[in-house]
Protein backbone atom coordinates (compact mmCIF):
# COMPACT_ATOMS: atom_id res chain seq x y z
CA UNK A 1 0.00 0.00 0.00
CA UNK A 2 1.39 3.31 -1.27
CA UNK A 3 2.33 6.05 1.39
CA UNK A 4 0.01 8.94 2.40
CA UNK A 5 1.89 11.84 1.01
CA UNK A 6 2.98 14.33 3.40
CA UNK A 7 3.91 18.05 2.21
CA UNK A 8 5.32 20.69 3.80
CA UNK A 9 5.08 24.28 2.50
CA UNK A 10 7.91 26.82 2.86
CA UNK A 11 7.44 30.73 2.39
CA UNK A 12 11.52 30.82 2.43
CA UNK A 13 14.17 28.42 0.44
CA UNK A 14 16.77 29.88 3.58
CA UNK A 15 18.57 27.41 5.44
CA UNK A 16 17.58 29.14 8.91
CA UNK A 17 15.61 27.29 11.81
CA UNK A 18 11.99 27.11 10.10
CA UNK A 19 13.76 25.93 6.79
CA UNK A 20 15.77 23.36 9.08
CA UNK A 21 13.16 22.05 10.93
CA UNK A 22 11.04 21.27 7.79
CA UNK A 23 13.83 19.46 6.74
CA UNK A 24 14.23 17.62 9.90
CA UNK A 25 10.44 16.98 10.08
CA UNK A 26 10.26 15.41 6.92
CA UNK A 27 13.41 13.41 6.90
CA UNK A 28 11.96 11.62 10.23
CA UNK A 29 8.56 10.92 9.25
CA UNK A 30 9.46 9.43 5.93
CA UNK A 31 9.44 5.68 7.13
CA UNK A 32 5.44 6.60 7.65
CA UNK A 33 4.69 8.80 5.07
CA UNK A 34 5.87 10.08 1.51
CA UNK A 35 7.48 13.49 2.40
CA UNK A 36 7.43 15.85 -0.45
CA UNK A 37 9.01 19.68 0.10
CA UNK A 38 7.33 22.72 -1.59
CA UNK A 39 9.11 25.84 -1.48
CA UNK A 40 10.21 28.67 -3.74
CA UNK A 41 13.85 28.05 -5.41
CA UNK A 42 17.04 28.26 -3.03
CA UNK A 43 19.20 26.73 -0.95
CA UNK A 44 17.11 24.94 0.95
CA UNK A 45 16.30 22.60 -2.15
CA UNK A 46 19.94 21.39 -2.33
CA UNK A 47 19.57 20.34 0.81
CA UNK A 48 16.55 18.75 0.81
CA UNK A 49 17.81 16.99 -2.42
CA UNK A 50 21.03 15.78 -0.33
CA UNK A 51 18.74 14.31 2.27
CA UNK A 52 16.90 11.91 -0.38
CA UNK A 53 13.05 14.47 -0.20
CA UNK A 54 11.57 15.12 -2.81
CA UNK A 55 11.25 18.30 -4.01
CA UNK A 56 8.61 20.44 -5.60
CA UNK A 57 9.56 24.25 -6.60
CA UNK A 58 7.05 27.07 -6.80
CA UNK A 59 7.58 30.13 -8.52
CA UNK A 60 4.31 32.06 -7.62
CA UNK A 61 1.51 32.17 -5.52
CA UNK A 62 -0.47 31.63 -8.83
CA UNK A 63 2.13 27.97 -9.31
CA UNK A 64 1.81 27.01 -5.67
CA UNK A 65 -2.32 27.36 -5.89
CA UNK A 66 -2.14 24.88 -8.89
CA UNK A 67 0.93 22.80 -7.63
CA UNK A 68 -1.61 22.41 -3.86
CA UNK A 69 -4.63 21.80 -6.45
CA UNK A 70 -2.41 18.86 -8.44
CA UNK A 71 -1.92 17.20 -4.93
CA UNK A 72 -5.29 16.90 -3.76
CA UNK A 73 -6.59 15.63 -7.47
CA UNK A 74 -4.09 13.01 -7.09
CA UNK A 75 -4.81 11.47 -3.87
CA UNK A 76 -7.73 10.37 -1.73
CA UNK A 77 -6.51 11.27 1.91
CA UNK A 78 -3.25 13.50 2.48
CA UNK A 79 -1.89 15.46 5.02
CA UNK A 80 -0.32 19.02 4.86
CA UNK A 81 2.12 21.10 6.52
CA UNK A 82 2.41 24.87 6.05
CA UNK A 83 3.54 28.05 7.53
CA UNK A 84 1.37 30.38 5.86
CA UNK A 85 -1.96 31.63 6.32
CA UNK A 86 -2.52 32.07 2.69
CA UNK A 87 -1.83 28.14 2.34
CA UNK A 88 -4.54 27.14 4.76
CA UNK A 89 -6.90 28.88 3.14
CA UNK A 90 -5.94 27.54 -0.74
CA UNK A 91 -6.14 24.08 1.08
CA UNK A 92 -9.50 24.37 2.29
CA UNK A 93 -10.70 26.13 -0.59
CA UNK A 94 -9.67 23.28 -3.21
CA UNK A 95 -10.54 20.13 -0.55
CA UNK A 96 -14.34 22.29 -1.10
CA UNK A 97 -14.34 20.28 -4.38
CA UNK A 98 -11.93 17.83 -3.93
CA UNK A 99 -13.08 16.55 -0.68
CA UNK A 100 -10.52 14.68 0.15
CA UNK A 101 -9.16 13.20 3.82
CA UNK A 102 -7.20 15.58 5.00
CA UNK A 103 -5.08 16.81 8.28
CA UNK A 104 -3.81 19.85 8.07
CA UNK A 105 -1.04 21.54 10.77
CA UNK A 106 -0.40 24.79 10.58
CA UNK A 107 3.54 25.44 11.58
CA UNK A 108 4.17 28.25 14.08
CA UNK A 109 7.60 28.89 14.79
CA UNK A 110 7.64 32.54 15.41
CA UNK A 111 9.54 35.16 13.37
CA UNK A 112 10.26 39.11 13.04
CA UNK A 113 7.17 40.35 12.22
CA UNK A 114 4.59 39.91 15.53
CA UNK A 115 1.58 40.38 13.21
CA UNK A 116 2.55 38.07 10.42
CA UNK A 117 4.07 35.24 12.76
CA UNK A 118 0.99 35.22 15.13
CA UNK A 119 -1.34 38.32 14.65
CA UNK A 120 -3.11 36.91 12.27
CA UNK A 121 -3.50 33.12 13.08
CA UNK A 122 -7.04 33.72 14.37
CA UNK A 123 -8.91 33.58 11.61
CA UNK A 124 -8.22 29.81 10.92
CA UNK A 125 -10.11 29.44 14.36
CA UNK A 126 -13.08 28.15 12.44
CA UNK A 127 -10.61 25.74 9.96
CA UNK A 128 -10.05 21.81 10.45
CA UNK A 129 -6.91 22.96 11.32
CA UNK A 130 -3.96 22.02 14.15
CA UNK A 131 -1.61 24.83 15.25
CA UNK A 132 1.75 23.35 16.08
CA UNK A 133 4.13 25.45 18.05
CA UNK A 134 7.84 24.78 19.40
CA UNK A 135 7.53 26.29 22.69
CA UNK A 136 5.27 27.43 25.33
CA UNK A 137 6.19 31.19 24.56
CA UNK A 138 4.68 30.62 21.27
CA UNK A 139 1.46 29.31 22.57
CA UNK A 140 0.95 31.98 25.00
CA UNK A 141 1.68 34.61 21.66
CA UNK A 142 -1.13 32.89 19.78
CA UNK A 143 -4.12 32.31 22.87
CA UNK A 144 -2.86 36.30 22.99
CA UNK A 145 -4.28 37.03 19.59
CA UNK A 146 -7.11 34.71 20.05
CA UNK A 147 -6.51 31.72 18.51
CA UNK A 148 -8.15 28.90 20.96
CA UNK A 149 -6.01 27.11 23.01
CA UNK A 150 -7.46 23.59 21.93
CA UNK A 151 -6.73 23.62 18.72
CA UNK A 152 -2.96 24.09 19.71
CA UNK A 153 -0.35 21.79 20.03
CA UNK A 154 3.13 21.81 21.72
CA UNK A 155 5.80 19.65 20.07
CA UNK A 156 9.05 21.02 20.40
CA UNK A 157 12.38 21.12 17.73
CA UNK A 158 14.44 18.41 17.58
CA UNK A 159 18.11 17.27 16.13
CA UNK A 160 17.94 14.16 13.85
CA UNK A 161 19.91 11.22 15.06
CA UNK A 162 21.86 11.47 12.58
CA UNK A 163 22.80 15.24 13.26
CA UNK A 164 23.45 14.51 16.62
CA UNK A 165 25.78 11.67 16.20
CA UNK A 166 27.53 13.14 13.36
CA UNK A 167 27.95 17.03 14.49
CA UNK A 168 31.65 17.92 15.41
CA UNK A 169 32.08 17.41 19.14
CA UNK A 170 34.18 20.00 21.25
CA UNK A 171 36.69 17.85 23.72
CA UNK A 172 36.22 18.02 27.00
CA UNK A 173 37.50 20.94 28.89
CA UNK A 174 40.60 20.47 30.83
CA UNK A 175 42.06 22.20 34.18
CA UNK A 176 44.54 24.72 31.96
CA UNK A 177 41.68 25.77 29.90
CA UNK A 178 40.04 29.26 30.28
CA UNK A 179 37.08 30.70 28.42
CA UNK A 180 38.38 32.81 25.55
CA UNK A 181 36.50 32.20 21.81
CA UNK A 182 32.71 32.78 22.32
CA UNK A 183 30.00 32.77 19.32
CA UNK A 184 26.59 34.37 18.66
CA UNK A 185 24.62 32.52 15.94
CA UNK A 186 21.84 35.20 14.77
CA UNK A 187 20.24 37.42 12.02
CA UNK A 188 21.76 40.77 13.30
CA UNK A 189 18.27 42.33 13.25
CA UNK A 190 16.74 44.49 16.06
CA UNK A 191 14.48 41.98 17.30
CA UNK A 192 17.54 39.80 17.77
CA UNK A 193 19.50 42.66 19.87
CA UNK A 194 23.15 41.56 18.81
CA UNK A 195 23.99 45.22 20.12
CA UNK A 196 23.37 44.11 23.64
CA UNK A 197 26.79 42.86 23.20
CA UNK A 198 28.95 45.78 21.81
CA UNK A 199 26.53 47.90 25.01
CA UNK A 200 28.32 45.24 27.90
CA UNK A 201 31.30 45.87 26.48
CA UNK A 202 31.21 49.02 26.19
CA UNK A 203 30.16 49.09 30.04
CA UNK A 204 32.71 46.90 31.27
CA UNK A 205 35.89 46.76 29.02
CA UNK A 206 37.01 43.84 31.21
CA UNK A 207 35.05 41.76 28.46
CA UNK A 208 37.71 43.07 25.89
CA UNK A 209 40.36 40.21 26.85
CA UNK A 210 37.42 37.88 25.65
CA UNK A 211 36.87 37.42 21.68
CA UNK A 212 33.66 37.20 19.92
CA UNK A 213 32.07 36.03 16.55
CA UNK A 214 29.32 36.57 15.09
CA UNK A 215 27.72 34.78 12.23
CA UNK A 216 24.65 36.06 10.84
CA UNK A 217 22.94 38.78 8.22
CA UNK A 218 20.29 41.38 8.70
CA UNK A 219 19.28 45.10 8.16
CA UNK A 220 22.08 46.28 11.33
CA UNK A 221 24.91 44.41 10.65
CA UNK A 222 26.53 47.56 8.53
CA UNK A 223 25.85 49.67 11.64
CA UNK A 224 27.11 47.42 14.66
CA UNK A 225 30.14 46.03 12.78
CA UNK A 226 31.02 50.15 12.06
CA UNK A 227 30.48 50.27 16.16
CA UNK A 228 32.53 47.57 16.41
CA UNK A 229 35.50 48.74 14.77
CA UNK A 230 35.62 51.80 16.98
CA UNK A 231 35.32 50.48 20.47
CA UNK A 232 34.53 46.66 20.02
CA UNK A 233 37.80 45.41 18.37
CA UNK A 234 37.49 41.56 19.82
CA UNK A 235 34.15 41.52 18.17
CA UNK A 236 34.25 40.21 14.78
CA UNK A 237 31.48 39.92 12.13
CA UNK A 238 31.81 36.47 10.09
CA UNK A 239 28.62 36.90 7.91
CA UNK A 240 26.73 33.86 7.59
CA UNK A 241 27.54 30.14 6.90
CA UNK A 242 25.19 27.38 6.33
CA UNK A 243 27.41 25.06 8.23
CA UNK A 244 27.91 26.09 11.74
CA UNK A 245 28.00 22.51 13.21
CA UNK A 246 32.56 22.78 12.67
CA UNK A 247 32.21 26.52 13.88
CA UNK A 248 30.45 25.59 17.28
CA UNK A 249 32.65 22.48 17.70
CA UNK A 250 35.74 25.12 18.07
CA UNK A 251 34.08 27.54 20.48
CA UNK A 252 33.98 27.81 24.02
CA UNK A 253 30.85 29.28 24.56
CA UNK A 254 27.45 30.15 22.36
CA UNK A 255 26.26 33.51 23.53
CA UNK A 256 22.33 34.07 22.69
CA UNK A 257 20.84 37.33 23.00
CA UNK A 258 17.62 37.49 21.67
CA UNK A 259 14.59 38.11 24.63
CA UNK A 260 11.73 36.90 22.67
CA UNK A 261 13.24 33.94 20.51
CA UNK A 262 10.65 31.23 20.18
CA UNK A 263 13.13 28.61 20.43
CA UNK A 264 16.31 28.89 19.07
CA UNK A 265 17.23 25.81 17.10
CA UNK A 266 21.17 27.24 17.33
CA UNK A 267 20.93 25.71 21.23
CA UNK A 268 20.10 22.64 20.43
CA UNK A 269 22.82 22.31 17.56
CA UNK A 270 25.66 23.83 20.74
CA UNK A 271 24.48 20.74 22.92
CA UNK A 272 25.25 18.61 19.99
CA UNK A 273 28.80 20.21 19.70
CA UNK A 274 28.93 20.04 23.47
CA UNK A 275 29.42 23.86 23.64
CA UNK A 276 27.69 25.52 27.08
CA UNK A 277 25.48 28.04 25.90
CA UNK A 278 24.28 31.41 27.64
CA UNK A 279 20.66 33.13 26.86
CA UNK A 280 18.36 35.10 28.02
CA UNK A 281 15.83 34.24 31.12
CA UNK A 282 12.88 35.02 28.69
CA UNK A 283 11.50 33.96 25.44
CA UNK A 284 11.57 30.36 23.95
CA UNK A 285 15.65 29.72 24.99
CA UNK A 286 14.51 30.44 28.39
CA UNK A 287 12.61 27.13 28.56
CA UNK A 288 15.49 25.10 26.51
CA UNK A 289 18.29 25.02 29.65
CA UNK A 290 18.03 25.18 33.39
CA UNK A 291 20.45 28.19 34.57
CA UNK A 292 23.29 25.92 35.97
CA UNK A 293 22.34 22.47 35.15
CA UNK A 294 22.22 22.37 31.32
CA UNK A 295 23.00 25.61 30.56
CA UNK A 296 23.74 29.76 31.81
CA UNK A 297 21.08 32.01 31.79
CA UNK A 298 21.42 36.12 31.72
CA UNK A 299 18.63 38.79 32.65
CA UNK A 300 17.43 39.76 29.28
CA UNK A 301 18.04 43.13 28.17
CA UNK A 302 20.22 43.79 31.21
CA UNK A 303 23.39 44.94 29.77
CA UNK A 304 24.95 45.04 33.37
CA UNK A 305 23.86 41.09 34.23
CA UNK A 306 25.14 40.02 30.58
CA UNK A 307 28.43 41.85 31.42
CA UNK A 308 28.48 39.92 34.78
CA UNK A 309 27.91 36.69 33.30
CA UNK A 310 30.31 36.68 30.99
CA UNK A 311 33.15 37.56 33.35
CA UNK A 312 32.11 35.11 35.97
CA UNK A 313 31.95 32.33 33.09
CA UNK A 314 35.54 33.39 32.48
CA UNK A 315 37.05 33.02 35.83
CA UNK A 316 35.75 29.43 36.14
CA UNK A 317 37.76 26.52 36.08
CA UNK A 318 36.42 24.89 32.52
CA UNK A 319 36.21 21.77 33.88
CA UNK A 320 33.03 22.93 35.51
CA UNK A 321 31.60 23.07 32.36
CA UNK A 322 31.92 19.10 31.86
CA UNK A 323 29.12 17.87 33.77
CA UNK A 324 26.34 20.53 32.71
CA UNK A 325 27.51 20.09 28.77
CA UNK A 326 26.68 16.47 29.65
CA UNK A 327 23.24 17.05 31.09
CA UNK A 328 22.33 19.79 27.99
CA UNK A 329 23.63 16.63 25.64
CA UNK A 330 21.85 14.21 27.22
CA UNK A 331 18.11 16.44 26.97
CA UNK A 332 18.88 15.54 22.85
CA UNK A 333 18.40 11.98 23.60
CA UNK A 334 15.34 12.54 25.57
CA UNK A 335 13.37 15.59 25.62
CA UNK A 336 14.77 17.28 21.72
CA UNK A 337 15.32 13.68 20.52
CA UNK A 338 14.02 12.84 16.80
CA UNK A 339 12.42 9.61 18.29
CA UNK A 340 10.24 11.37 21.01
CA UNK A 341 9.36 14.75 18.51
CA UNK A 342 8.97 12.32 15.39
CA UNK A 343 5.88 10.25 17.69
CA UNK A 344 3.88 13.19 18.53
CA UNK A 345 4.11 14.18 15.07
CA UNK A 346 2.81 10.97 14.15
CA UNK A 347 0.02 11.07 17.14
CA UNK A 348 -1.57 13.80 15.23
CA UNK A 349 -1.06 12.20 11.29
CA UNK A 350 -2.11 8.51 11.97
CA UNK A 351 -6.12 10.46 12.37
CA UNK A 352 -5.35 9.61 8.24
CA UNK A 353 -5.25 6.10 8.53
């Protein structure tokens, strides 16, 4: 008996942690279902290509309508992934004649724009649809723009096995070792508040005998690496790189600064480098490590707390850092792993069979 078909609808071809997590998704769930990518032209169908998906490229909203028309012609029952509001409502309107089996979950992984990545979800209140969000900060977004909490589900991001295995490990820290190479992994938008950094230094130029890299785009990264090169000179801007799995294996630390993250897939991939990470007490991160036990935690926005932090990281003795890399690791073979995700996933599909 043939496979339901699965597909999963980008707005972006990026490679950052919605395109990721598509990719992920569908890798996983392909022993269950037939997993078929659409998404405008771009790097992310390389990738998806290297990972054995197939691969369907739209061009236009006018070519998706017709590609998501196609699909449901084809095929009696069928499920759908998408991340667009637009989507849902093509969906629905085709199944009208079509009526075909479907389950439909609406991906909600947060984003830039408040309105776009949760604003609006409420008027697919009255759709067959399933909200699935990565983190309990996202829920609480969406209940506050009215979209009903029982139509919402919580199932988290996850590193495939294989990623996990296969990522670049960092060696254990040793008694001569001292924190000195720390990364931020981020668009360098405002949202994302990569200037919280160049404002601790700034305040305490004790963080100068510390060196930092950033790897990222966005609209201020012409402005903060011009503040950088006045007062900031151990800050360095790397631009971005689609693999960051040998960049984390070398650091000593990932730094996150975003407050309102919804999750921040860029922890999950430090764990699997064994990197410690610090982030912010609030926002998605927040939930990912317990301040001491998996992970560091700062007071976000608090330029004087970050400062703090990162001084009283450096004085440790590194080997302190063994035993809480260990527990962060060991949450990707329970809570983050691809088995446990990959089952609630399939909780919510197998209503097609």
């Amino acid at each position: 008996m043939d496979a339901v078909p699965l597909y999963y609808i980008l707005h972006s071809s990026n490679l950052y942690g919605t395109e990721k997590m598509a990719l992920a998704t569908l890798e996983s769930l392909r022993s269950h279902y037939q997993p078929i990518l659409l998404t405008p032209p771009g790097i992310v169908v390389e990738e998806a290509q290297r990972r054995g998906l197939s691969v369907q490229c739209f061009f236009s909203h006018f070519h998706l309508v017709m590609l998501m028309r196609q699909a449901l012609a084809q095929h009696k029952k069928l499920a759908f992934m998408s991340t667009g509001v637009f989507y849902s409502f093509v969906l629905w309107a085709w199944n009208l004649i079509y009526r075909r089996k479907v389950i439909h979950l609406h991906m909600v992984h947060g984003g830039a724009d408040e309105w776009r990545s949760y604003g609006r979800k409420w008027v697919l209140n009255a759709f067959p649809v399933t909200f699935v969000v990565n983190s309990e900060f996202v829920r609480q977004r969406l209940v506050s723009y009215h979209v009903k909490s029982e139509k919402i589900e919580l199932i988290e991001n996850f590193l495939t096995r294989k990623q996990v295995v296969h990522s670049p490990k960092h060696l254990p820290f040793q008694p001569e070792d001292r924190l000195q190479n720390i990364i931020v992994v981020s668009r360098i938008d405002p949202l994302k508040r990569v200037d919280l950094l160049l404002k601790a230094i700034r305040y305490d130029p004790r963080l100068k005998k510390l060196n930092f890299n950033i790897f990222g785009v966005g609209t201020e990264l012409p402005t903060l690496r011009r503040q950088a090169m006045i007062c900031c000179h151990n800050v360095r801007f790397c631009s971005y790189t689609e693999d960051i799995s040998h960049v984390l294996a070398e650091a000593d630390l990932l730094l996150h600064l975003c407050p309102s993250e919804p999750f921040g897939l860029a922890i999950l991939e430090a764990m699997a480098a064994r990197v410690p990470v610090l982030v912010p007490d609030t926002g998605g991160v927040a939930t990912l490590v317990q301040d001491g036990v998996s992970g560091f935690q700062f007071h976000a926005n608090d330029i004087k707390h970050l400062a703090q932090m990162l001084l009283d990281l450096s004085r440790k003795p590194m080997t302190e850092f063994n035993p809480i890399i260990q527990q962060a690791y060991s949450s990707l073979e329970t809570r983050f792993s691809e088995q446990h995700c990959c089952a609630e996933y399939i909780k919510l599909l197998d209503k097609l069979n």
